[in-house]
C-alpha atoms as a PDB file:
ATOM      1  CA  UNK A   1       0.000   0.000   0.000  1.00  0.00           C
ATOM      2  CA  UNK A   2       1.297   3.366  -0.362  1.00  0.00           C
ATOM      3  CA  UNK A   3       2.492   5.197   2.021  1.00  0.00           C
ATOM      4  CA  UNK A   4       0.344   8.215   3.679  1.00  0.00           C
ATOM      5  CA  UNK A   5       1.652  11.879   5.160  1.00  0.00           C
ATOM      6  CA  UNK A   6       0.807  10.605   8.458  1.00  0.00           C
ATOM      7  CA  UNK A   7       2.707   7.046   7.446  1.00  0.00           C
ATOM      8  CA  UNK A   8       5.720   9.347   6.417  1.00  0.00           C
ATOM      9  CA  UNK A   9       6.032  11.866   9.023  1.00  0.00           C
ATOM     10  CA  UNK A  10       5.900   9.260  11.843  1.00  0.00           C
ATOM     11  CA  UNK A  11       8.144   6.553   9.899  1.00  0.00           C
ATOM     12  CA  UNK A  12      10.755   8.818   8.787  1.00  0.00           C
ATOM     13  CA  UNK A  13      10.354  11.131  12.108  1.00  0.00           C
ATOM     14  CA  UNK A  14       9.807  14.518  10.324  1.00  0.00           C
ATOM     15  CA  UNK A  15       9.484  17.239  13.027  1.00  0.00           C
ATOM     16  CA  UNK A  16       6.999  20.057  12.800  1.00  0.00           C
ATOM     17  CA  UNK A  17       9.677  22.435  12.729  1.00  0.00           C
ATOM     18  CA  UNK A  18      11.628  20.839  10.353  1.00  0.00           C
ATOM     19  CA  UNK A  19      11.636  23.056   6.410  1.00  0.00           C
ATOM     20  CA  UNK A  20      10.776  20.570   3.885  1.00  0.00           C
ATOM     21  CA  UNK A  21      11.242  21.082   0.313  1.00  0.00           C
ATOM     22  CA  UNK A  22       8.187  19.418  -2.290  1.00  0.00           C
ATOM     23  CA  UNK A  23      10.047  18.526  -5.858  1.00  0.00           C
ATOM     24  CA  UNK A  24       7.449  18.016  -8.408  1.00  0.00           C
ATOM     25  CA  UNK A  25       4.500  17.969  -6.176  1.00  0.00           C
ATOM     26  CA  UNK A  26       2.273  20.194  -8.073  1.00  0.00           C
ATOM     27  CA  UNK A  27      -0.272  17.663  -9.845  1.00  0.00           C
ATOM     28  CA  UNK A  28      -0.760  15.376  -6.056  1.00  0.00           C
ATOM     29  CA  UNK A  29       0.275  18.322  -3.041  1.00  0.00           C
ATOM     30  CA  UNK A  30       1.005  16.482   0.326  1.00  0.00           C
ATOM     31  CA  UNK A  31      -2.562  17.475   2.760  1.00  0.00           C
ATOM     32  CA  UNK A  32      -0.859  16.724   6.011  1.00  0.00           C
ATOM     33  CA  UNK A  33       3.453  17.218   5.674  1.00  0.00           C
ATOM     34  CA  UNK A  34       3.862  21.038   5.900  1.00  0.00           C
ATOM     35  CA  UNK A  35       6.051  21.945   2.846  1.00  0.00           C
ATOM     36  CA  UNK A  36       8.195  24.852   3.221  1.00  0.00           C
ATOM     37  CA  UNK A  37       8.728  25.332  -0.496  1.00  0.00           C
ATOM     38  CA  UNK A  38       7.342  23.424  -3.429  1.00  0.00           C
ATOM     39  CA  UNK A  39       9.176  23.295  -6.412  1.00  0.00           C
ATOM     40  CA  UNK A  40       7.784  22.180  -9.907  1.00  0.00           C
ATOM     41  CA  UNK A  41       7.740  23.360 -13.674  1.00  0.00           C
ATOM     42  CA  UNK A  42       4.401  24.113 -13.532  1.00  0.00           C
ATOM     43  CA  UNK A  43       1.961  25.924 -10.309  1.00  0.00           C
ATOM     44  CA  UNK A  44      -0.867  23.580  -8.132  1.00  0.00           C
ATOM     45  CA  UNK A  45      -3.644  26.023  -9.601  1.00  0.00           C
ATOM     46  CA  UNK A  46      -2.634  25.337 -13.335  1.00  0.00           C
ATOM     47  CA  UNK A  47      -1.995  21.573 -12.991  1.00  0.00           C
ATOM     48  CA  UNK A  48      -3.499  19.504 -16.207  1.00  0.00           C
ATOM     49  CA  UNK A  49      -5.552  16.986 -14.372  1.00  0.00           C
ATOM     50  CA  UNK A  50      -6.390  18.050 -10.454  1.00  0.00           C
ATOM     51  CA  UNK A  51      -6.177  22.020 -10.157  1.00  0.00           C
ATOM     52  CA  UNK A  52      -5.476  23.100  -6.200  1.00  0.00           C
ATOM     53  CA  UNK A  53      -4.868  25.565  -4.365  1.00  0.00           C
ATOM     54  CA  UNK A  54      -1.395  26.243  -3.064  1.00  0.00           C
ATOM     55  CA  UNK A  55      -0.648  24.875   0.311  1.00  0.00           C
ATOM     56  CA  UNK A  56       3.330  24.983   0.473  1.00  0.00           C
ATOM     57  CA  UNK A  57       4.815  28.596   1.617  1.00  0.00           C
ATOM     58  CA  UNK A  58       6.638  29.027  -0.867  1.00  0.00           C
ATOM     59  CA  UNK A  59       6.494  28.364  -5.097  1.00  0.00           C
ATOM     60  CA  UNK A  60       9.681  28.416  -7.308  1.00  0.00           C
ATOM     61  CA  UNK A  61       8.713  27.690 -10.793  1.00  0.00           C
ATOM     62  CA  UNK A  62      11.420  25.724 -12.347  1.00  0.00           C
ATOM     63  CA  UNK A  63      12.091  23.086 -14.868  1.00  0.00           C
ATOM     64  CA  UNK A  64      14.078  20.845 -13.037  1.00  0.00           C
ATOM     65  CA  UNK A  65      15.589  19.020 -15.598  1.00  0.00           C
ATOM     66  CA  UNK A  66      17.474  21.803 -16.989  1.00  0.00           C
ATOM     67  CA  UNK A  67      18.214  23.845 -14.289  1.00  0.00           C
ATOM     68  CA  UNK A  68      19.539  23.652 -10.555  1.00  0.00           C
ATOM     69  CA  UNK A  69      17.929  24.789  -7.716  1.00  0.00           C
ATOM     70  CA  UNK A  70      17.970  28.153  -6.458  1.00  0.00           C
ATOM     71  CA  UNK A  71      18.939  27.001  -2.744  1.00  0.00           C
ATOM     72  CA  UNK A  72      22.065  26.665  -0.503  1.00  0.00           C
ATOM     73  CA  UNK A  73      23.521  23.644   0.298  1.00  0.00           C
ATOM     74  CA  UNK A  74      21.410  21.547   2.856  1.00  0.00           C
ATOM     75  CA  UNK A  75      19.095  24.212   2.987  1.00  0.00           C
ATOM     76  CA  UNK A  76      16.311  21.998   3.568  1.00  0.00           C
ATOM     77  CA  UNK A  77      15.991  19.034   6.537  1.00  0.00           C
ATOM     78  CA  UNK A  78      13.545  17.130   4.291  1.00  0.00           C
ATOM     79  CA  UNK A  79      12.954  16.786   0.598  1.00  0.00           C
ATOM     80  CA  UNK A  80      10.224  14.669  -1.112  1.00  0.00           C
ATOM     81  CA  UNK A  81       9.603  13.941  -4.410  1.00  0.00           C
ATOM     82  CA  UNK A  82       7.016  11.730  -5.201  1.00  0.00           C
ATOM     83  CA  UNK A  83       6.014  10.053  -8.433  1.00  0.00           C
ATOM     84  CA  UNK A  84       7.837  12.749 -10.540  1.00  0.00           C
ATOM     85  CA  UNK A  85      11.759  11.324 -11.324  1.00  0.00           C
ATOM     86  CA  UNK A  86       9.357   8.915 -14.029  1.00  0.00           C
ATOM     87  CA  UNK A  87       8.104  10.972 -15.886  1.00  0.00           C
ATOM     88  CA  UNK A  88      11.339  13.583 -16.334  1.00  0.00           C
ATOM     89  CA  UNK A  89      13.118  12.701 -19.716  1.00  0.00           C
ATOM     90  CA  UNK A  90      16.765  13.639 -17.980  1.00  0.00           C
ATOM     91  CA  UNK A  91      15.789  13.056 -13.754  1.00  0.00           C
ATOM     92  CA  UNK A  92      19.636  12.950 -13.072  1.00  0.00           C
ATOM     93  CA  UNK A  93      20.258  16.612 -12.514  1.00  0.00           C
ATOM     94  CA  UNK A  94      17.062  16.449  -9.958  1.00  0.00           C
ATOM     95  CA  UNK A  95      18.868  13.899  -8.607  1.00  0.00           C
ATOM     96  CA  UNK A  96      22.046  15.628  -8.116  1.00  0.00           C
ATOM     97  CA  UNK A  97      20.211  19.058  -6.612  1.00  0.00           C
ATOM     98  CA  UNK A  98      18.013  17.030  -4.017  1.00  0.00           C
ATOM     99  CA  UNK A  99      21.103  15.618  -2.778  1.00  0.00           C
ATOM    100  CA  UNK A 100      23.013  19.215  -2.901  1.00  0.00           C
ATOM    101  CA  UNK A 101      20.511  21.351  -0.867  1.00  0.00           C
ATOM    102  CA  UNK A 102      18.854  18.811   1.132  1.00  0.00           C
ATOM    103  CA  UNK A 103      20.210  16.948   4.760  1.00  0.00           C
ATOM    104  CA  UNK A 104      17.854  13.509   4.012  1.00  0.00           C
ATOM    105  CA  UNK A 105      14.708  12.885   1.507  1.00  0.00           C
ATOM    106  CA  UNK A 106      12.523  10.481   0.444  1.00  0.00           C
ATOM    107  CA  UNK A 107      12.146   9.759  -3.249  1.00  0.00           C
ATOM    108  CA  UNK A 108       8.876   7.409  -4.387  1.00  0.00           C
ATOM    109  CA  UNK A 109       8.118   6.034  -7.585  1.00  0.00           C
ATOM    110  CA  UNK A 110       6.374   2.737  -9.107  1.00  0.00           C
ATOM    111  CA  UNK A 111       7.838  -0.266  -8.670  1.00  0.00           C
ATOM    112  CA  UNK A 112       9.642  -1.850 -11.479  1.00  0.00           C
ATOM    113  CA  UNK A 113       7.191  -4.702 -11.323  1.00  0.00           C
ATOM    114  CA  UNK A 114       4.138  -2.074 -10.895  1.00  0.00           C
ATOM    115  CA  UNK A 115       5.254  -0.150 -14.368  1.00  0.00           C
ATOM    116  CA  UNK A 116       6.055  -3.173 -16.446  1.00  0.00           C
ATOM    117  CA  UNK A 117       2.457  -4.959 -16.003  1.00  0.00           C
ATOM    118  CA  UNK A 118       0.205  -5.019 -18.852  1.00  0.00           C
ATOM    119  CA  UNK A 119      -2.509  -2.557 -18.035  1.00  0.00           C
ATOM    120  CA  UNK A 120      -6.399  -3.593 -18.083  1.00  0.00           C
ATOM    121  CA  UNK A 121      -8.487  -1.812 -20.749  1.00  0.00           C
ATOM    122  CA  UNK A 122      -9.999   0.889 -19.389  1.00  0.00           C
ATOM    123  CA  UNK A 123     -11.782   3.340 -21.411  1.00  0.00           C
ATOM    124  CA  UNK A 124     -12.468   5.767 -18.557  1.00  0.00           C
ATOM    125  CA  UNK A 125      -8.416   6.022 -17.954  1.00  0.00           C
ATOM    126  CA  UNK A 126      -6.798   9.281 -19.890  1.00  0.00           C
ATOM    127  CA  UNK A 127      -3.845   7.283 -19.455  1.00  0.00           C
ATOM    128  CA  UNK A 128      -4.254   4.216 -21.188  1.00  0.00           C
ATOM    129  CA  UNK A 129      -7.468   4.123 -22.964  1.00  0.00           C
ATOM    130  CA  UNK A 130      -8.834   1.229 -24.677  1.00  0.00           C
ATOM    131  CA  UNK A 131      -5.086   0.109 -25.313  1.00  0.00           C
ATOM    132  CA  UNK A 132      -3.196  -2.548 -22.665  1.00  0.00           C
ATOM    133  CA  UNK A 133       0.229  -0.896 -22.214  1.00  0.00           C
ATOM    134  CA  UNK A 134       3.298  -2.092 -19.709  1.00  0.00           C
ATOM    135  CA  UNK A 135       2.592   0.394 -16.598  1.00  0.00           C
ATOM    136  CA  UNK A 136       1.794   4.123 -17.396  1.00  0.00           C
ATOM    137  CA  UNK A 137       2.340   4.917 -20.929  1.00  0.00           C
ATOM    138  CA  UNK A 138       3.675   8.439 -20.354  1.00  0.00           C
ATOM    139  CA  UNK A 139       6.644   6.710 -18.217  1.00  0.00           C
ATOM    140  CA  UNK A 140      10.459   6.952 -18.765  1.00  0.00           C
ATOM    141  CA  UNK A 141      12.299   5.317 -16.291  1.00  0.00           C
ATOM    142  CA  UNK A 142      11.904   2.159 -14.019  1.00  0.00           C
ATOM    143  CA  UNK A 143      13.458   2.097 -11.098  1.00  0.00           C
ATOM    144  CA  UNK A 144      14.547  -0.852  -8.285  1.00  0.00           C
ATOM    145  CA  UNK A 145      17.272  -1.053  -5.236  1.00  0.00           C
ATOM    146  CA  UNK A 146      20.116  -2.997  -5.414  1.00  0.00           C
ATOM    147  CA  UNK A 147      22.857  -3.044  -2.339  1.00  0.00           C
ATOM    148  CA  UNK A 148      21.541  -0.217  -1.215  1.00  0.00           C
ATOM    149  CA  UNK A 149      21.471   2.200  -4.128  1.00  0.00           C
ATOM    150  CA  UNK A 150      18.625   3.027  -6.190  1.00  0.00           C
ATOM    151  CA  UNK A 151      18.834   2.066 -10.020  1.00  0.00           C
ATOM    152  CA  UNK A 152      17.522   3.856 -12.762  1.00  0.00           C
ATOM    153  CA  UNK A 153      16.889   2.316 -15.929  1.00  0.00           C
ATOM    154  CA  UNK A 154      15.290   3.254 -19.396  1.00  0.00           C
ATOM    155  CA  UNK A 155      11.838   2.471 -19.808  1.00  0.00           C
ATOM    156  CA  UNK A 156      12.186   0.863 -23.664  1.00  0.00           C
ATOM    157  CA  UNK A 157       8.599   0.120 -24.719  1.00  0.00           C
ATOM    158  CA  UNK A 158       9.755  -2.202 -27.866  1.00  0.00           C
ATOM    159  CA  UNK A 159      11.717  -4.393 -25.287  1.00  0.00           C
ATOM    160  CA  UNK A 160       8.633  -4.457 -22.941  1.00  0.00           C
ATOM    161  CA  UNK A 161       6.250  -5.128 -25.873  1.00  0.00           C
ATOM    162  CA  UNK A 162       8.405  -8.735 -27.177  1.00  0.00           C
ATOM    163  CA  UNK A 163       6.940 -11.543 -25.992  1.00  0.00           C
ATOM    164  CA  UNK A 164       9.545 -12.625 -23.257  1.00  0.00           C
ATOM    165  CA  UNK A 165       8.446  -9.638 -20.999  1.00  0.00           C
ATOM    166  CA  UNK A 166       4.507 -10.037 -21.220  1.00  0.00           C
ATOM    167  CA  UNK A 167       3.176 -10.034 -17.695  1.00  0.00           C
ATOM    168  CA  UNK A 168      -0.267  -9.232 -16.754  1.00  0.00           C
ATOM    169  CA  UNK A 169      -0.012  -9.330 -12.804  1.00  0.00           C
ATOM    170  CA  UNK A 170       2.520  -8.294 -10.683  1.00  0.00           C
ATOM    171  CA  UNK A 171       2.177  -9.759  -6.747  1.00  0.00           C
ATOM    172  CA  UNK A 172       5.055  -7.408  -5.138  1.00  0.00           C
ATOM    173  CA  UNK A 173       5.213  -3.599  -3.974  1.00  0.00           C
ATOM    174  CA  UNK A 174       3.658  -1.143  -5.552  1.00  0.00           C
ATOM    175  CA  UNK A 175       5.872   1.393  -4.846  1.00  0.00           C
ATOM    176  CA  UNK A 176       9.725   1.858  -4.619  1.00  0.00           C
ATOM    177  CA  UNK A 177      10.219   3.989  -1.833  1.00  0.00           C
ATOM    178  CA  UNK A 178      14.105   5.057  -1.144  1.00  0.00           C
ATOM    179  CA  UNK A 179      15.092   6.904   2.107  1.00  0.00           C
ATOM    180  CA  UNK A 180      18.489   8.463   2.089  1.00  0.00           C
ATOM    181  CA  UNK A 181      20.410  10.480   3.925  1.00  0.00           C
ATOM    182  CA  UNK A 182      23.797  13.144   3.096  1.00  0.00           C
ATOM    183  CA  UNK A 183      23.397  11.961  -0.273  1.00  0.00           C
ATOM    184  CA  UNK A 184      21.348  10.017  -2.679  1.00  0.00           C
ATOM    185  CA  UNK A 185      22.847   6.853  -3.839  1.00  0.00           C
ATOM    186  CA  UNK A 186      22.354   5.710  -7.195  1.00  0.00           C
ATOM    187  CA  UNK A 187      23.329   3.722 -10.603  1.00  0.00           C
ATOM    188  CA  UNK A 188      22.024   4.946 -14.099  1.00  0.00           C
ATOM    189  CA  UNK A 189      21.650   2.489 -16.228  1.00  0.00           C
ATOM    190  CA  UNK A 190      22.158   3.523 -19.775  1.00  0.00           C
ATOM    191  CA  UNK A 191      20.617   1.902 -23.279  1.00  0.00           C
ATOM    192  CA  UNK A 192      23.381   2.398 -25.673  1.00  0.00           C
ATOM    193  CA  UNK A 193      24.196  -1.335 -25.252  1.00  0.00           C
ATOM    194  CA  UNK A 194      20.932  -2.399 -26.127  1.00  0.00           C
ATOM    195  CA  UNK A 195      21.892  -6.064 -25.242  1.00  0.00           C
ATOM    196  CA  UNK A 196      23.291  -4.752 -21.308  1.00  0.00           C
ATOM    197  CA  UNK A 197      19.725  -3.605 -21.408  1.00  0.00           C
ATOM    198  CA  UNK A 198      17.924  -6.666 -22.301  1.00  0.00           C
ATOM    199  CA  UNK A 199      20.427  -8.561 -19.534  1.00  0.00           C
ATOM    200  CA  UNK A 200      18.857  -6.341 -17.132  1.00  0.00           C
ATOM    201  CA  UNK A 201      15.565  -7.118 -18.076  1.00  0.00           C
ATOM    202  CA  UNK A 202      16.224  -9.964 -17.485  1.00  0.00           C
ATOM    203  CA  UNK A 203      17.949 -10.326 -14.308  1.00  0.00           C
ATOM    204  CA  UNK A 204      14.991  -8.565 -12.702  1.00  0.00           C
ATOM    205  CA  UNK A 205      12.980 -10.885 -14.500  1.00  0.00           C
ATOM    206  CA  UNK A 206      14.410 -13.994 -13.113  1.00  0.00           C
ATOM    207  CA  UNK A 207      14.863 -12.464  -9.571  1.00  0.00           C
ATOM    208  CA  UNK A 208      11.184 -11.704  -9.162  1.00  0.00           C
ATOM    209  CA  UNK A 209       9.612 -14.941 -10.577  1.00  0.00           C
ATOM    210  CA  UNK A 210       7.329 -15.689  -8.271  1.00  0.00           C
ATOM    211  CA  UNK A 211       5.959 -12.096  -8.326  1.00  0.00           C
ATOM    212  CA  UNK A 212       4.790 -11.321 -11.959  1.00  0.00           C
ATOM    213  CA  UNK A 213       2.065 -13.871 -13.862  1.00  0.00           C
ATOM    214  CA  UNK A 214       2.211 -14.194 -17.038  1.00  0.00           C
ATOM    215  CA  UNK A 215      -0.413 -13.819 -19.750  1.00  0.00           C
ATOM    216  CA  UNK A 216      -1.923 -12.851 -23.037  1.00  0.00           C
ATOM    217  CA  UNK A 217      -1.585  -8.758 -23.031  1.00  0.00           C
ATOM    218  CA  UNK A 218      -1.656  -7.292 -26.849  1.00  0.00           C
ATOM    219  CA  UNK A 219      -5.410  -7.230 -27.885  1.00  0.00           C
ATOM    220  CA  UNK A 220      -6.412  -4.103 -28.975  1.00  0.00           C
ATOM    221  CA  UNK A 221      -9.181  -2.248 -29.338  1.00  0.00           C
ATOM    222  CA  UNK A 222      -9.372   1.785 -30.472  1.00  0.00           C
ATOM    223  CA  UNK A 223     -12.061   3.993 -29.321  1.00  0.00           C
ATOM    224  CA  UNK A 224     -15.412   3.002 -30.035  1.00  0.00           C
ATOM    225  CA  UNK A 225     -16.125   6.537 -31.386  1.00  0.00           C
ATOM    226  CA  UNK A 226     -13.580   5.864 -33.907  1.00  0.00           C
ATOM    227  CA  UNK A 227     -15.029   2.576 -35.098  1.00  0.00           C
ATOM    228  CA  UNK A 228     -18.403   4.528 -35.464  1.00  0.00           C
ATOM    229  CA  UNK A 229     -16.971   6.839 -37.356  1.00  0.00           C
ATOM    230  CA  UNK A 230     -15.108   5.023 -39.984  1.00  0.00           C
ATOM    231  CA  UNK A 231     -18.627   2.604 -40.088  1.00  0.00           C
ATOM    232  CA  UNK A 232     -20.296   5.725 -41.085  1.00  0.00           C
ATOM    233  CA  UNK A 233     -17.597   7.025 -43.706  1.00  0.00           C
ATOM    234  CA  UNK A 234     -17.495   3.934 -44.975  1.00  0.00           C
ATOM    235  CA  UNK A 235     -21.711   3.558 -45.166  1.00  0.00           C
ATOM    236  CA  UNK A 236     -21.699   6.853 -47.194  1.00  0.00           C
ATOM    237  CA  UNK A 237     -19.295   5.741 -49.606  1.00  0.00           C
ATOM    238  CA  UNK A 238     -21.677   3.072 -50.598  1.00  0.00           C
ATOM    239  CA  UNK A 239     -18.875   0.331 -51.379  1.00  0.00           C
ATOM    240  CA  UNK A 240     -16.447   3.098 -52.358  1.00  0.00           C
ATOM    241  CA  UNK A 241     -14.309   2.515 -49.466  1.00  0.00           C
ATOM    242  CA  UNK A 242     -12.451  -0.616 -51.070  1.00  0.00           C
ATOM    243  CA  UNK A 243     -11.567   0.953 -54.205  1.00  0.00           C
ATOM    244  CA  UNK A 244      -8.174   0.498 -54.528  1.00  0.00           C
ATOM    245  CA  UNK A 245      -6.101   4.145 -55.059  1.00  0.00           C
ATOM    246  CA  UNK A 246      -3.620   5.278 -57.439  1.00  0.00           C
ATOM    247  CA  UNK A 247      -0.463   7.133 -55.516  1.00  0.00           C
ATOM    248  CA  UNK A 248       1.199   8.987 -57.859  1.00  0.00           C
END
């Protein structure tokens, strides 16, 4: 189960007067940790899906995969980020900063397991849609311990897509959580050698047997607006549909 506020505060023994920095909090804001300053490319009020009002202190826009932060070193007691390091295309600088101007953090994403599972169709979910995809479509990175560190790997959707990695249930955590403390320890994992990628894979894979269930994931199905539609265009055509065109 996820964690809570409540679950965090008391777990990781946050003190009321300790300042606590928010990175990329701005689409899910934290109801019960007080955050000192909340730091995202983009403000609670104007976020895409779940607009809120501003309850940090403080607001520094910022795209944090570009730029550092604008604080001093450990100027914070506490930094979270929380579902956000996915969906960066570069989360390595973040990374970095969190580690610069913060004493200890907590970082959360989705499991490994979590975001390589098959997805149910859902035509209600803006995410996936009527299509089964491995996790969140809109992902980048997957991301597991190991000794102690936190690894970040490259989400490759043609690798999760082959047949070997077709999994439809996943029976672990749902979330990676990583406390740390001075700095973050981690290992990037890089996809220039597209076969050190697949090992990986692989290794997880084999490690966490028992854990994912496999099964038949790639049907398909498109919108059923769009099937009404092209049933219409192709009703009006009167058998016109099928005649074959000359490209020139």
């Amino acid at each position: 189960m996820p964690l809570t506020d409540r679950q965090i505060i008391e777990k990781f023994r946050i003190k009321p007067t300790d300042k606590i920095l928010d990175v990329g909090g701005s689409m899910k804001q934290h109801q019960d940790l007080k955050v000192h300053t909340l730091i995202d490319v983009i403000r609670p009020e104007d976020a895409p899906y779940g607009r809120s009002k501003l309850l940090a202190k403080n607001f520094v826009k910022l795209d944090i995969v570009k730029y550092k932060f604008p604080f001093k070193d450990k100027e914070f007691d506490f930094c979270i980020c929380s579902h956000t390091l996915e969906d960066l295309p570069y989360p390595f600088l973040a990374l970095e900063e969190m580690s610069r101007v913060a004493k200890r953090g907590l970082i959360i994403t989705p499991s490994m397991g979590t975001d390589m599972v098959f997805s149910h169709v859902d035509f209600t979910d803006w995410a996936t849609g009527a299509r089964r995809v491995p996790g969140l479509g809109h992902h980048k990175w997957l991301f597991f311990k190991e000794t102690g560190k936190m690894v970040v790997m490259p989400k490759n959707y043609p690798l999760l897509y082959s047949g070997e990695f077709h999994f439809k249930k996943w029976l672990g955590e749902t979330e990676l959580v990583h406390y740390w403390e001075g700095n973050i320890k981690y290992k990037e994992i890089k996809d220039l050698d597209f076969h050190s990628l697949i090992g990986e894979y692989r290794k997880f894979v084999n490690n966490n047997r028992n854990k994912l269930k496999r099964g038949y994931v790639l049907i398909y199905l498109d919108n059923l607006v769009v099937y009404l539609r092209e049933l219409t265009k192709l009703l009006l055509r009167r058998g016109r549909g099928f005649r074959s065109k000359i490209i020139r």
